[in-house]
Structure formats: C-alpha cells, structure tokens
PDB file of N, CA and C in Angstrom:
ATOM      1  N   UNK A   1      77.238  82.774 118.728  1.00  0.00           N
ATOM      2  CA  UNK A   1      78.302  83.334 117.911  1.00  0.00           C
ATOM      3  C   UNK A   1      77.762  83.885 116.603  1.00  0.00           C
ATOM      4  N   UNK A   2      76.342  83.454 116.008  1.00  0.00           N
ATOM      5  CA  UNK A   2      76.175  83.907 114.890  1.00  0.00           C
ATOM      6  C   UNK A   2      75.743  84.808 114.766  1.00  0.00           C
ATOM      7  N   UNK A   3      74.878  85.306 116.340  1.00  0.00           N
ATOM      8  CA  UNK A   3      74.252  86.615 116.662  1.00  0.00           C
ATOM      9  C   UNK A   3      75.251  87.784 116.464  1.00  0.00           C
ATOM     10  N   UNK A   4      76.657  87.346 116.437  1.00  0.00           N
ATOM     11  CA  UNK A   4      77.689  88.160 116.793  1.00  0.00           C
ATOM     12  C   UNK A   4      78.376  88.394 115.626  1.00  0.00           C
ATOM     13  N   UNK A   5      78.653  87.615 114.446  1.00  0.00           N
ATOM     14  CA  UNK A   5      78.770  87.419 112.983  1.00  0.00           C
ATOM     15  C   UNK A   5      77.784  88.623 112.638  1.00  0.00           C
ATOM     16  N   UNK A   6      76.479  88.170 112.598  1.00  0.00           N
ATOM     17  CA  UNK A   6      75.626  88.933 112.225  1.00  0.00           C
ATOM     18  C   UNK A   6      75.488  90.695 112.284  1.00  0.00           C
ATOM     19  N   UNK A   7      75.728  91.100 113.421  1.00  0.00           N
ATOM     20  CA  UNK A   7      76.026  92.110 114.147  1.00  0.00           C
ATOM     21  C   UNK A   7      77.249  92.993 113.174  1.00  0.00           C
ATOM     22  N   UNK A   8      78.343  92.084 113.782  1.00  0.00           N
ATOM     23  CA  UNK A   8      79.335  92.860 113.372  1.00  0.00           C
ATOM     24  C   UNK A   8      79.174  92.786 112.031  1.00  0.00           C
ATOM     25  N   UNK A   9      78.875  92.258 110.673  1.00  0.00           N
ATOM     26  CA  UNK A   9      78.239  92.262 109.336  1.00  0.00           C
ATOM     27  C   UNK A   9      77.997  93.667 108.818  1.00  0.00           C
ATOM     28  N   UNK A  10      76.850  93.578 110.269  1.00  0.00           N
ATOM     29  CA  UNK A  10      75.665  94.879 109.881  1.00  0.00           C
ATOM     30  C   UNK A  10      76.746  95.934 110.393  1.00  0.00           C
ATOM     31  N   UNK A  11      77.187  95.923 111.427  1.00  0.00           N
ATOM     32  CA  UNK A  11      77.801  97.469 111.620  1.00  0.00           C
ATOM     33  C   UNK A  11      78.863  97.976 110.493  1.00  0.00           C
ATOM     34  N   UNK A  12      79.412  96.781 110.039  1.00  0.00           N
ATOM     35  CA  UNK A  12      80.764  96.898 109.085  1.00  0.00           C
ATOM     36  C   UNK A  12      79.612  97.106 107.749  1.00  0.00           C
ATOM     37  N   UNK A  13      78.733  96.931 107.362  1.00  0.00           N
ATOM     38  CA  UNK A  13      78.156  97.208 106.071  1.00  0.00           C
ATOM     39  C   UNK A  13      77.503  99.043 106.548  1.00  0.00           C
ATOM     40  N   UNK A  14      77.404  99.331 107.694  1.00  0.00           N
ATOM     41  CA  UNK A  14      76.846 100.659 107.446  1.00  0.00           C
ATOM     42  C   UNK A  14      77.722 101.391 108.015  1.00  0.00           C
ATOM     43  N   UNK A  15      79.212 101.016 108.173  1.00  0.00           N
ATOM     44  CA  UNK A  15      79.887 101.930 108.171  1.00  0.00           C
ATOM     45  C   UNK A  15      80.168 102.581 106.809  1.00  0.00           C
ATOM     46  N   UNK A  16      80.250 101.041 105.642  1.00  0.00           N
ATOM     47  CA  UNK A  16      80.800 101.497 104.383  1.00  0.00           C
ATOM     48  C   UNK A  16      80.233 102.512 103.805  1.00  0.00           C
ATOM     49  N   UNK A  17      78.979 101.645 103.810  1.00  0.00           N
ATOM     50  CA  UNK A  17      77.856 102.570 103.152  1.00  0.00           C
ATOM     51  C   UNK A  17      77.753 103.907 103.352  1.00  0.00           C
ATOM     52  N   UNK A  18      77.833 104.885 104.987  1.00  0.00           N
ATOM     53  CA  UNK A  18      78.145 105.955 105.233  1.00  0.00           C
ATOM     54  C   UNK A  18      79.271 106.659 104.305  1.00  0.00           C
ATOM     55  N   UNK A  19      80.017 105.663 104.632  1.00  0.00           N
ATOM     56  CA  UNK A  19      81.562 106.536 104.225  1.00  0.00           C
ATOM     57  C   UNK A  19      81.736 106.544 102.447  1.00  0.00           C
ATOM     58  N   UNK A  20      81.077 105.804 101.714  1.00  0.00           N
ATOM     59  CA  UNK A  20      80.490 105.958 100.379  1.00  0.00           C
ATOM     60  C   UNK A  20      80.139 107.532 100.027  1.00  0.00           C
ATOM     61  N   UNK A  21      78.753 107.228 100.613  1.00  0.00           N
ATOM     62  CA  UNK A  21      77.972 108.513 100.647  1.00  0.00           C
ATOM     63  C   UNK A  21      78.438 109.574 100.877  1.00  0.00           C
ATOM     64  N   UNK A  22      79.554 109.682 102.218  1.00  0.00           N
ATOM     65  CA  UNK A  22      79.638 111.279 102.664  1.00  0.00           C
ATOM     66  C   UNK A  22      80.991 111.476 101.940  1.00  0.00           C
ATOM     67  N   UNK A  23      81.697 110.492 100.966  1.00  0.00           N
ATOM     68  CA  UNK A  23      82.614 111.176  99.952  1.00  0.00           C
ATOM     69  C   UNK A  23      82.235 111.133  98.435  1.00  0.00           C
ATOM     70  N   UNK A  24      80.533 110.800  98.326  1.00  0.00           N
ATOM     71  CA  UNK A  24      80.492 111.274  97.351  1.00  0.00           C
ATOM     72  C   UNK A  24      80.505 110.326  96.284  1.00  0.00           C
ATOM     73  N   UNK A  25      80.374 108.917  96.453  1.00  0.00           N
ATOM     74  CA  UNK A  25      80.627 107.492  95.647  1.00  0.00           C
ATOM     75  C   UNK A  25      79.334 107.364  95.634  1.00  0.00           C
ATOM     76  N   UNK A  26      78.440 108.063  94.774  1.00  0.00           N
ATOM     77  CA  UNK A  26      77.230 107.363  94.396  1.00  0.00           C
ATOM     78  C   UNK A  26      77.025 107.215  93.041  1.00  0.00           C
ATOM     79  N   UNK A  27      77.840 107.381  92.843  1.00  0.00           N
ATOM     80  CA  UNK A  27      77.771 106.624  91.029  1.00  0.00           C
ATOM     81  C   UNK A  27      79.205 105.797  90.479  1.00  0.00           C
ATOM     82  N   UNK A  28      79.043 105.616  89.355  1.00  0.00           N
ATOM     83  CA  UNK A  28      80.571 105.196  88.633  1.00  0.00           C
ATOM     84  C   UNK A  28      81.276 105.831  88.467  1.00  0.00           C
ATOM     85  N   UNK A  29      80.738 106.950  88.287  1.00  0.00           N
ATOM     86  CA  UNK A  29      81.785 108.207  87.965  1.00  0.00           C
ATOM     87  C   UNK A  29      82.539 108.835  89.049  1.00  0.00           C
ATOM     88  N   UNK A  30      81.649 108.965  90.154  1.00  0.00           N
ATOM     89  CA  UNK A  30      82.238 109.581  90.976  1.00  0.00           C
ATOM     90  C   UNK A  30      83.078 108.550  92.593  1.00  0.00           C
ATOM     91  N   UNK A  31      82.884 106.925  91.972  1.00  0.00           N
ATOM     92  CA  UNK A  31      83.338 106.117  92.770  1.00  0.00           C
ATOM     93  C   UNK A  31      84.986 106.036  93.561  1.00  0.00           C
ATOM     94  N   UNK A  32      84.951 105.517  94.620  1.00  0.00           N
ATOM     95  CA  UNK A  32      86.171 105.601  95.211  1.00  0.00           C
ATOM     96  C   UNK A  32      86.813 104.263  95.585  1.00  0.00           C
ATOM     97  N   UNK A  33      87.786 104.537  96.059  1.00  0.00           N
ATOM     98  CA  UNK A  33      88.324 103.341  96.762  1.00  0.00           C
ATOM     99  C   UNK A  33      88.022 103.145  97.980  1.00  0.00           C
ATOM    100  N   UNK A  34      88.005 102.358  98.591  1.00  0.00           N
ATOM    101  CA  UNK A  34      87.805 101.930  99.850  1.00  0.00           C
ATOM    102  C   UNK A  34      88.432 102.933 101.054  1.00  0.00           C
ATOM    103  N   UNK A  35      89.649 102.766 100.861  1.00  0.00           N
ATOM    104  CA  UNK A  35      90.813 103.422 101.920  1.00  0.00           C
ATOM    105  C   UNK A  35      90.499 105.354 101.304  1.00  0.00           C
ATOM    106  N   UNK A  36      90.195 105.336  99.876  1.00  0.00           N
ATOM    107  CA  UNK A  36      89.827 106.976  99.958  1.00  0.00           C
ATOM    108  C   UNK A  36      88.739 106.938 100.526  1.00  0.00           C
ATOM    109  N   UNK A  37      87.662 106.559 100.624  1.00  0.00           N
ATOM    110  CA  UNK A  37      86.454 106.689 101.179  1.00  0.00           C
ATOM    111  C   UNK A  37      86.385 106.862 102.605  1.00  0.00           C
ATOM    112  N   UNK A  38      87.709 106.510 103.162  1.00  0.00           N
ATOM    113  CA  UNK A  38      88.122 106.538 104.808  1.00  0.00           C
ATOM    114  C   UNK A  38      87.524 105.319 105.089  1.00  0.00           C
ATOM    115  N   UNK A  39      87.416 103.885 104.540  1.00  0.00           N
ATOM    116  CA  UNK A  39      87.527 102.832 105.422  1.00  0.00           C
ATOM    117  C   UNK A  39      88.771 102.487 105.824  1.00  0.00           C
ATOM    118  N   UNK A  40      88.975 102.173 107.664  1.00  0.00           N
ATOM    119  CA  UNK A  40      89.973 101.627 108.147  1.00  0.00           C
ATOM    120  C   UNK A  40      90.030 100.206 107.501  1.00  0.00           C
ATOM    121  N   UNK A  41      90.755  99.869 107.198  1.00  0.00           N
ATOM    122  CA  UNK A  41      91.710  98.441 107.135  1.00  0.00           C
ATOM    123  C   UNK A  41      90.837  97.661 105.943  1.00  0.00           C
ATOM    124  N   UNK A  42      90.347  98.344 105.049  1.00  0.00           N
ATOM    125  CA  UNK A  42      89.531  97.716 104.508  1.00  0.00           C
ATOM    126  C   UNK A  42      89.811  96.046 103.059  1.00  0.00           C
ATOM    127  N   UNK A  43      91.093  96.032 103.161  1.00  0.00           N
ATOM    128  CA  UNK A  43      91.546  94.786 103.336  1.00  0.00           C
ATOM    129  C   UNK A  43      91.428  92.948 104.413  1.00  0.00           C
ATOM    130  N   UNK A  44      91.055  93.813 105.445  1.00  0.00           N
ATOM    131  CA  UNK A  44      90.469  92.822 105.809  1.00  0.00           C
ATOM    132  C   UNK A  44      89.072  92.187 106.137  1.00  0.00           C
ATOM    133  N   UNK A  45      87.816  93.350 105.373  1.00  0.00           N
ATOM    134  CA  UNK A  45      86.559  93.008 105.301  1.00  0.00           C
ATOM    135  C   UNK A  45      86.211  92.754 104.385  1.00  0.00           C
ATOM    136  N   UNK A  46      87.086  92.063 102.952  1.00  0.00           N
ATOM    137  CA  UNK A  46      86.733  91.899 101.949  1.00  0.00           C
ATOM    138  C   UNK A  46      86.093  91.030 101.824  1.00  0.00           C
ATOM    139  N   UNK A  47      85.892  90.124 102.347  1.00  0.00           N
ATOM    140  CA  UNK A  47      84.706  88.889 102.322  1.00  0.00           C
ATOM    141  C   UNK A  47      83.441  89.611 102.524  1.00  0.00           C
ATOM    142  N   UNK A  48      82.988  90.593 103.470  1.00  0.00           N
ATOM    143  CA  UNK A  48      82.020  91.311 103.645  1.00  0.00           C
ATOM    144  C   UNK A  48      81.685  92.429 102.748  1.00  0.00           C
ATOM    145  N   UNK A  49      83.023  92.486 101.977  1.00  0.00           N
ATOM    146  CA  UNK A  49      82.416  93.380 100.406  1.00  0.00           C
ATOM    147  C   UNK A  49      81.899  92.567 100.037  1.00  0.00           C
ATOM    148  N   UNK A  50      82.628  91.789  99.714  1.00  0.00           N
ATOM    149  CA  UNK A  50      81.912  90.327  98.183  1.00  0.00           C
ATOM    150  C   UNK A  50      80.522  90.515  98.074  1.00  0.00           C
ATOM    151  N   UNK A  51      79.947  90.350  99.468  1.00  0.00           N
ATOM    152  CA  UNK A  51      79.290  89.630  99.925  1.00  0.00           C
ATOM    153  C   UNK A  51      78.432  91.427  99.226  1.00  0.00           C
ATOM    154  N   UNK A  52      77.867  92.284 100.204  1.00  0.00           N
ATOM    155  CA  UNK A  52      77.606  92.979  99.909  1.00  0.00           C
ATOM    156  C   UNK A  52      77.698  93.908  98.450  1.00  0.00           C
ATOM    157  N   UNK A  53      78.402  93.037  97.730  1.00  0.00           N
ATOM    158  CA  UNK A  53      78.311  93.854  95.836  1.00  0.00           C
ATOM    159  C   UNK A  53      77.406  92.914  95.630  1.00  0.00           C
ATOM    160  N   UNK A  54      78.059  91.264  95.563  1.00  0.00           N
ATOM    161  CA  UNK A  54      76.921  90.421  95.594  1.00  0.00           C
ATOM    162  C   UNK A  54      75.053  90.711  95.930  1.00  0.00           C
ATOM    163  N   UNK A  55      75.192  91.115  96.890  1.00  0.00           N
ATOM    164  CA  UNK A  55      73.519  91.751  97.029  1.00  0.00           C
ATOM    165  C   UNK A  55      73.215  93.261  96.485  1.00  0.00           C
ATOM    166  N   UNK A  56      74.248  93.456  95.796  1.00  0.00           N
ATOM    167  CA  UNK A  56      73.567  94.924  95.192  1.00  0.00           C
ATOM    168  C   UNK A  56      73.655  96.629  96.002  1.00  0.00           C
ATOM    169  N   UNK A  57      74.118  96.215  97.866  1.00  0.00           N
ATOM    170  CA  UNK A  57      74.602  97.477  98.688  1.00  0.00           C
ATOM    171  C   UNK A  57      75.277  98.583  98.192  1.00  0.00           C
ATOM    172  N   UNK A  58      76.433  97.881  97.305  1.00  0.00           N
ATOM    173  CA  UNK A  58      77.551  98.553  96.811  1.00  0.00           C
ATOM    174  C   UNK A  58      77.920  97.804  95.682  1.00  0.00           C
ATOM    175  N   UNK A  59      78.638  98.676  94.706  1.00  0.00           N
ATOM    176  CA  UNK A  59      79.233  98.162  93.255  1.00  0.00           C
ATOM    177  C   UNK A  59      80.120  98.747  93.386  1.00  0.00           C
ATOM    178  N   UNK A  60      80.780  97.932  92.252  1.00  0.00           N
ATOM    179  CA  UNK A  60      82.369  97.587  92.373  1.00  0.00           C
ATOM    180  C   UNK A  60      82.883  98.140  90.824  1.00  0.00           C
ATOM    181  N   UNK A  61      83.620  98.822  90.512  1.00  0.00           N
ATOM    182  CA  UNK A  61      84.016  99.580  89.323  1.00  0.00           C
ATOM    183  C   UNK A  61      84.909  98.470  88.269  1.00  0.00           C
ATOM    184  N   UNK A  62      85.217  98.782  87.277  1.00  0.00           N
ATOM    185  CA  UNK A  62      86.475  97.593  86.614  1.00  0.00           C
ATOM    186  C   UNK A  62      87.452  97.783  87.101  1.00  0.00           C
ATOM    187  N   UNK A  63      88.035  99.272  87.394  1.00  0.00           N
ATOM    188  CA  UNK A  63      89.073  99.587  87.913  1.00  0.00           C
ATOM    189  C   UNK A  63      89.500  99.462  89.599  1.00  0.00           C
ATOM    190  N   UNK A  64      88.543  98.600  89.875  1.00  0.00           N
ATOM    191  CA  UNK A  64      88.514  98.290  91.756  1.00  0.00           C
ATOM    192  C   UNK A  64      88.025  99.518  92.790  1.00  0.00           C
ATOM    193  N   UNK A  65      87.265 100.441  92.307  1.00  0.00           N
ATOM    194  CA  UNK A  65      86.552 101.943  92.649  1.00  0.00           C
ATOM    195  C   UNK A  65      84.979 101.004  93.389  1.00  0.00           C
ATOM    196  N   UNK A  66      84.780 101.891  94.463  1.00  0.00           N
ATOM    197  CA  UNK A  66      83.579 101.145  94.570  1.00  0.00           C
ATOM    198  C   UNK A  66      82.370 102.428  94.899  1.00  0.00           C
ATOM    199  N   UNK A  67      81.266 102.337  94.997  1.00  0.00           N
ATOM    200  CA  UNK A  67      80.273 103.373  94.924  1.00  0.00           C
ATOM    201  C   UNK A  67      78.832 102.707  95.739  1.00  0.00           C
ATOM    202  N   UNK A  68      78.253 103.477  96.416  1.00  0.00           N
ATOM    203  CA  UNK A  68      76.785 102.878  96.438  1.00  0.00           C
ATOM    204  C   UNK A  68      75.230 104.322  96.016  1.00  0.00           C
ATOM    205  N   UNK A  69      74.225 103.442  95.898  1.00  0.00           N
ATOM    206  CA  UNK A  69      73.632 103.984  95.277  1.00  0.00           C
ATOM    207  C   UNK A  69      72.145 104.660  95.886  1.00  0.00           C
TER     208      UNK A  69
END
C-alpha cells in the first residue's frame, strides 16, 4: 500500500507542478491559485500541498496564490 501512497504522491506532485508552469506561476508575482492553475479538486490534495511547500516544490503566497520555481 505504501508503494501506492507513494506513486500516487508523485503523480499528484507533477501534475501540479506542470500546471504551475504552463500558467505561468513561477514567481510571486505572477502566482495562482490552485483551481486557476487548472488543478481538479484541489481541495482535496491539500495534505500533499503541505507537504510539498514544506519541501520547497512549490510556495505558497500570503494571499493563498501558489507558484513554483
């Protein structure tokens, strides 16, 4: 099961990361929201944000905008 945790982790972290990039969230300035960025449902992978601002993938704005770099 953890092989499978793991997995789905990784696919859900490089979806974000894509969808960052191809709207253009690579800075603070130009950061987005989640759901503008075209993540589906992205309310329910928020543990897998945490987790990923936590390591530095993606940052998180004051205003809840997120960007990667």
């Amino acid at each position: 099961m953890a092989v499978f945790t793991s997995s789905a982790f990784a696919l859900r972290r490089k979806m974000i990361v894509e969808a960052l990039k191809k709207c253009g969230a690579v800075n603070e300035k130009t950061a987005k929201t989640l759901a503008d960025a075209g993540v589906e449902n992205p309310e329910q992978f928020m543990g897998s944000v945490e987790m990923m601002i936590a390591s530095g993938v993606i940052h998180k704005t004051k205003d809840g905008r997120y960007y990667t770099d």
